[in-house]
N, C-alpha and C. Protein backbone atom coordinates (compact mmCIF):
# COMPACT_ATOMS: atom_id res chain seq x y z
N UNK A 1 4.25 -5.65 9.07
CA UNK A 1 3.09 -4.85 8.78
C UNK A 1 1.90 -5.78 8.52
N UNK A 2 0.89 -5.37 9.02
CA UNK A 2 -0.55 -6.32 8.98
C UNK A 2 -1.11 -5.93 7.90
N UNK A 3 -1.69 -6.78 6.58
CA UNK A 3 -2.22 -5.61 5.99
C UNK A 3 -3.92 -6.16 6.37
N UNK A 4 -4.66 -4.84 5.69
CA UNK A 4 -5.98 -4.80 6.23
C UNK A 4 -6.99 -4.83 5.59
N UNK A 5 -8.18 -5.39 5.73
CA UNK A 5 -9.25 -5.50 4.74
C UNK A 5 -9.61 -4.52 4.06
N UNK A 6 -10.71 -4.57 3.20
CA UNK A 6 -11.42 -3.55 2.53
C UNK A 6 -12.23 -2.43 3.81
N UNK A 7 -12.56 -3.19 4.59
CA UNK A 7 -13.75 -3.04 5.18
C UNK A 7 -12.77 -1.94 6.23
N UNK A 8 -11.97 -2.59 7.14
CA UNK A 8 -10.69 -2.21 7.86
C UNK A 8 -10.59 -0.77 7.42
N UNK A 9 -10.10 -0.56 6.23
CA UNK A 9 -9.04 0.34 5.70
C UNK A 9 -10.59 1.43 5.62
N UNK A 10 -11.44 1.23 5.56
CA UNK A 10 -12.80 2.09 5.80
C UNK A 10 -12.75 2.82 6.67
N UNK A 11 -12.31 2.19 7.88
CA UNK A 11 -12.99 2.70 9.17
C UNK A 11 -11.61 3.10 9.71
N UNK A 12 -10.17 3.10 9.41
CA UNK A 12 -9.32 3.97 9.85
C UNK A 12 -9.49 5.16 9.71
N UNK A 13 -8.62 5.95 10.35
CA UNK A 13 -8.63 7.36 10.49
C UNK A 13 -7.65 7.84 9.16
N UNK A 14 -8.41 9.24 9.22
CA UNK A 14 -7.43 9.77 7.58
C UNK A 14 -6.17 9.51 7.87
N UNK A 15 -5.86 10.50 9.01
CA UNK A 15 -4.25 9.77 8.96
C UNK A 15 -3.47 8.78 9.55
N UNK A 16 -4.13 7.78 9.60
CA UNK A 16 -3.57 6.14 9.55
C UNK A 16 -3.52 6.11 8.25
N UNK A 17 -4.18 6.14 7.43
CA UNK A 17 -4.48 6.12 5.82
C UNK A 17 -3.26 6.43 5.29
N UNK A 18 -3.26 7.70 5.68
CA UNK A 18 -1.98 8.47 5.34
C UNK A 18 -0.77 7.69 5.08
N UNK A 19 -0.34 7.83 6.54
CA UNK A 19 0.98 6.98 6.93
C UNK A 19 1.09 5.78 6.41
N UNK A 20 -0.59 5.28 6.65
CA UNK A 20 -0.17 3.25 5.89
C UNK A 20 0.33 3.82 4.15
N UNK A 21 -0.51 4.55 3.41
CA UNK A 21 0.00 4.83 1.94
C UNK A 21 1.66 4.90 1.88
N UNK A 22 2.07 5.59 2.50
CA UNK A 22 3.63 6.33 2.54
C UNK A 22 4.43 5.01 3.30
N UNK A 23 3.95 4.29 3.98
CA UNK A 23 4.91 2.85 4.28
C UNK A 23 4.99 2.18 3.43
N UNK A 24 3.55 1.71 2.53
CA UNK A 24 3.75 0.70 1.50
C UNK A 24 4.68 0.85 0.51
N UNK A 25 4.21 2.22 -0.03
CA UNK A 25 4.87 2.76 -0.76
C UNK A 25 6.72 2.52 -1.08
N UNK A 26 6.71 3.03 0.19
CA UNK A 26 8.53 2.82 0.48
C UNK A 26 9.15 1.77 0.92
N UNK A 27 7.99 0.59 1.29
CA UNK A 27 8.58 -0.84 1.32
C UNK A 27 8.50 -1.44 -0.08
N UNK A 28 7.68 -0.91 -1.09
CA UNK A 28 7.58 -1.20 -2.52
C UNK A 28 9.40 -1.03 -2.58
N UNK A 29 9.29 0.75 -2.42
CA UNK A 29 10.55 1.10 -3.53
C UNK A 29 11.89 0.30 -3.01
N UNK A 30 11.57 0.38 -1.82
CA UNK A 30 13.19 -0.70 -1.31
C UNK A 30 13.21 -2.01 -1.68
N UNK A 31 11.73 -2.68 -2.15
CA UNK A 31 12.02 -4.19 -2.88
C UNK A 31 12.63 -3.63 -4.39
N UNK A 32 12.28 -2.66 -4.93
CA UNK A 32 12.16 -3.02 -6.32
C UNK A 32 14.01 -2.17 -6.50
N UNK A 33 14.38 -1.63 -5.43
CA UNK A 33 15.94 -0.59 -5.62
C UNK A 33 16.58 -1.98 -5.08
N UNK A 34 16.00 -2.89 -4.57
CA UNK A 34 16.88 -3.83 -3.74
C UNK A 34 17.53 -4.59 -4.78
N UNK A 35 18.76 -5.43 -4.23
CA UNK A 35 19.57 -6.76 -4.98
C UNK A 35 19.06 -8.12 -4.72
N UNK A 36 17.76 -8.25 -4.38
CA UNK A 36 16.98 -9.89 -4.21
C UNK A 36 15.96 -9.95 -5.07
N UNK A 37 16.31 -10.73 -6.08
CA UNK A 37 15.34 -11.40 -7.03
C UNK A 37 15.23 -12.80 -6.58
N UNK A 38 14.43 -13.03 -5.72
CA UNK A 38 14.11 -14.46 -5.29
C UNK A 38 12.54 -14.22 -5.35
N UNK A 39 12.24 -15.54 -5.68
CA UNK A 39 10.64 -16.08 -6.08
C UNK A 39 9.92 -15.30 -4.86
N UNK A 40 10.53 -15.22 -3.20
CA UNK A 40 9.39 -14.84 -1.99
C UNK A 40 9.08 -13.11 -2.19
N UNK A 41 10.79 -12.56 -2.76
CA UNK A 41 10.62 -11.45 -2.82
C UNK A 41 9.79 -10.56 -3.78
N UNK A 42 9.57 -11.63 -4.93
CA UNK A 42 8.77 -11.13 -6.44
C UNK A 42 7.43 -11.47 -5.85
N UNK A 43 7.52 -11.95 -5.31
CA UNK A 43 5.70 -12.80 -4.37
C UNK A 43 5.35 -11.39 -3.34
N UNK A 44 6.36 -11.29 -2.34
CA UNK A 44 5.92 -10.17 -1.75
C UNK A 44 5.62 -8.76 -1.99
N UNK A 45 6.60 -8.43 -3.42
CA UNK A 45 6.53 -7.19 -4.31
C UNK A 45 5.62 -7.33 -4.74
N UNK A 46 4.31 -7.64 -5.36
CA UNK A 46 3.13 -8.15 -5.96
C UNK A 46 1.84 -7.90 -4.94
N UNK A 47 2.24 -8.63 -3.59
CA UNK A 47 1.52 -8.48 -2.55
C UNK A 47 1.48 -7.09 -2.60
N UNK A 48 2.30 -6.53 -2.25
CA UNK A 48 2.77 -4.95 -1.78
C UNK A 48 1.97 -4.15 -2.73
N UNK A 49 2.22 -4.11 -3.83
CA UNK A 49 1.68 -3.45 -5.36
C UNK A 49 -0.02 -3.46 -4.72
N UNK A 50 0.05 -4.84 -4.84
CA UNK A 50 -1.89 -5.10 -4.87
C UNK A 50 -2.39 -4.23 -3.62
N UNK A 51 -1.74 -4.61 -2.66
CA UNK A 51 -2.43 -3.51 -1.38
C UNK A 51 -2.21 -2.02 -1.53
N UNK A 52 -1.10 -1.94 -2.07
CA UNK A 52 -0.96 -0.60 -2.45
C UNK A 52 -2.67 0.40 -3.11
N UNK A 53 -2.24 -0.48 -4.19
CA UNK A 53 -3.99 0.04 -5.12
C UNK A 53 -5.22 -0.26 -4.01
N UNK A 54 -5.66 -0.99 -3.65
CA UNK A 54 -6.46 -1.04 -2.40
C UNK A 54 -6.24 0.44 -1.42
N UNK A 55 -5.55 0.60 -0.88
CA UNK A 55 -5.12 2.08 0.02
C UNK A 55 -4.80 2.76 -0.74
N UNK A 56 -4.45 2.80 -1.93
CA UNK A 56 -4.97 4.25 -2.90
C UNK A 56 -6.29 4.29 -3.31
N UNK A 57 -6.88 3.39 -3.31
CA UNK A 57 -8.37 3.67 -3.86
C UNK A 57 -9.11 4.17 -2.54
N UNK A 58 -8.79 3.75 -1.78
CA UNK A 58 -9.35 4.65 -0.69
C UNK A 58 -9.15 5.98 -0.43
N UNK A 59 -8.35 6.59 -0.33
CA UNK A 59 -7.47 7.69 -0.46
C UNK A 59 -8.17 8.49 -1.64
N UNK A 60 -8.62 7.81 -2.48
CA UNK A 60 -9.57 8.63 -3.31
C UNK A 60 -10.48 8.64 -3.19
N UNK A 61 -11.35 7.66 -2.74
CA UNK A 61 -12.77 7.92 -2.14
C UNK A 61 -13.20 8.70 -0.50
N UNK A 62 -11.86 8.71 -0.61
CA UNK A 62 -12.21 9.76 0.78
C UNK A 62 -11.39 11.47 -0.11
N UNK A 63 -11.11 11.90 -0.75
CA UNK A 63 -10.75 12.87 -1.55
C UNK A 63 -9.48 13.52 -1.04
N UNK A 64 -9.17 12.38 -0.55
CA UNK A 64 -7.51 12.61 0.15
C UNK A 64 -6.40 12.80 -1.32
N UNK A 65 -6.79 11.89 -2.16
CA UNK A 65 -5.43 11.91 -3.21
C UNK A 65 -6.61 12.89 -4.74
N UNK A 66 -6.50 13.29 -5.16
CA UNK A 66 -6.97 13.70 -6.26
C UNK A 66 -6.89 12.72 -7.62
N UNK A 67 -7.75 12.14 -8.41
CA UNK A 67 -8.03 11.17 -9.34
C UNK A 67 -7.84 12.23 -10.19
N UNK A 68 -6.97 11.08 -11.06
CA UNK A 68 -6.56 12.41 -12.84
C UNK A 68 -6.98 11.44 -13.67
């Protein structure tokens, strides 16, 4: 998976948005349900997290996800 700038993640379509949210997401949960605690995998879980919030904040500025 490529991930994508600020700028990038602007100019996709809602539902690229979509779908990219719901991949990260579930490549999160399979690191963190997974059995590898190695330094690349705690490095890449982190990565994952951070982009995550990036494509949720979008998702709210386009009024796709609702802010509570």
């Amino acid at each position: 998976m490529r991930i994508l700038t600020k700028d990038e993640l602007q100019r996709i379509e809602q539902k690229e948005i979509k779908q990219l949210f719901l991949t990260v997401r579930r490549q999160i949960k399979d690191i963190e349900y997974g059995n590898d605690n190695s330094r690349k995998t705690k490095e890449t879980l982190a990565e994952l997290q951070t982009y995550y919030c990036y494509v949720y904040r979008e998702l709210e500025h386009r009024h796709i996800l609702k802010v509570q």
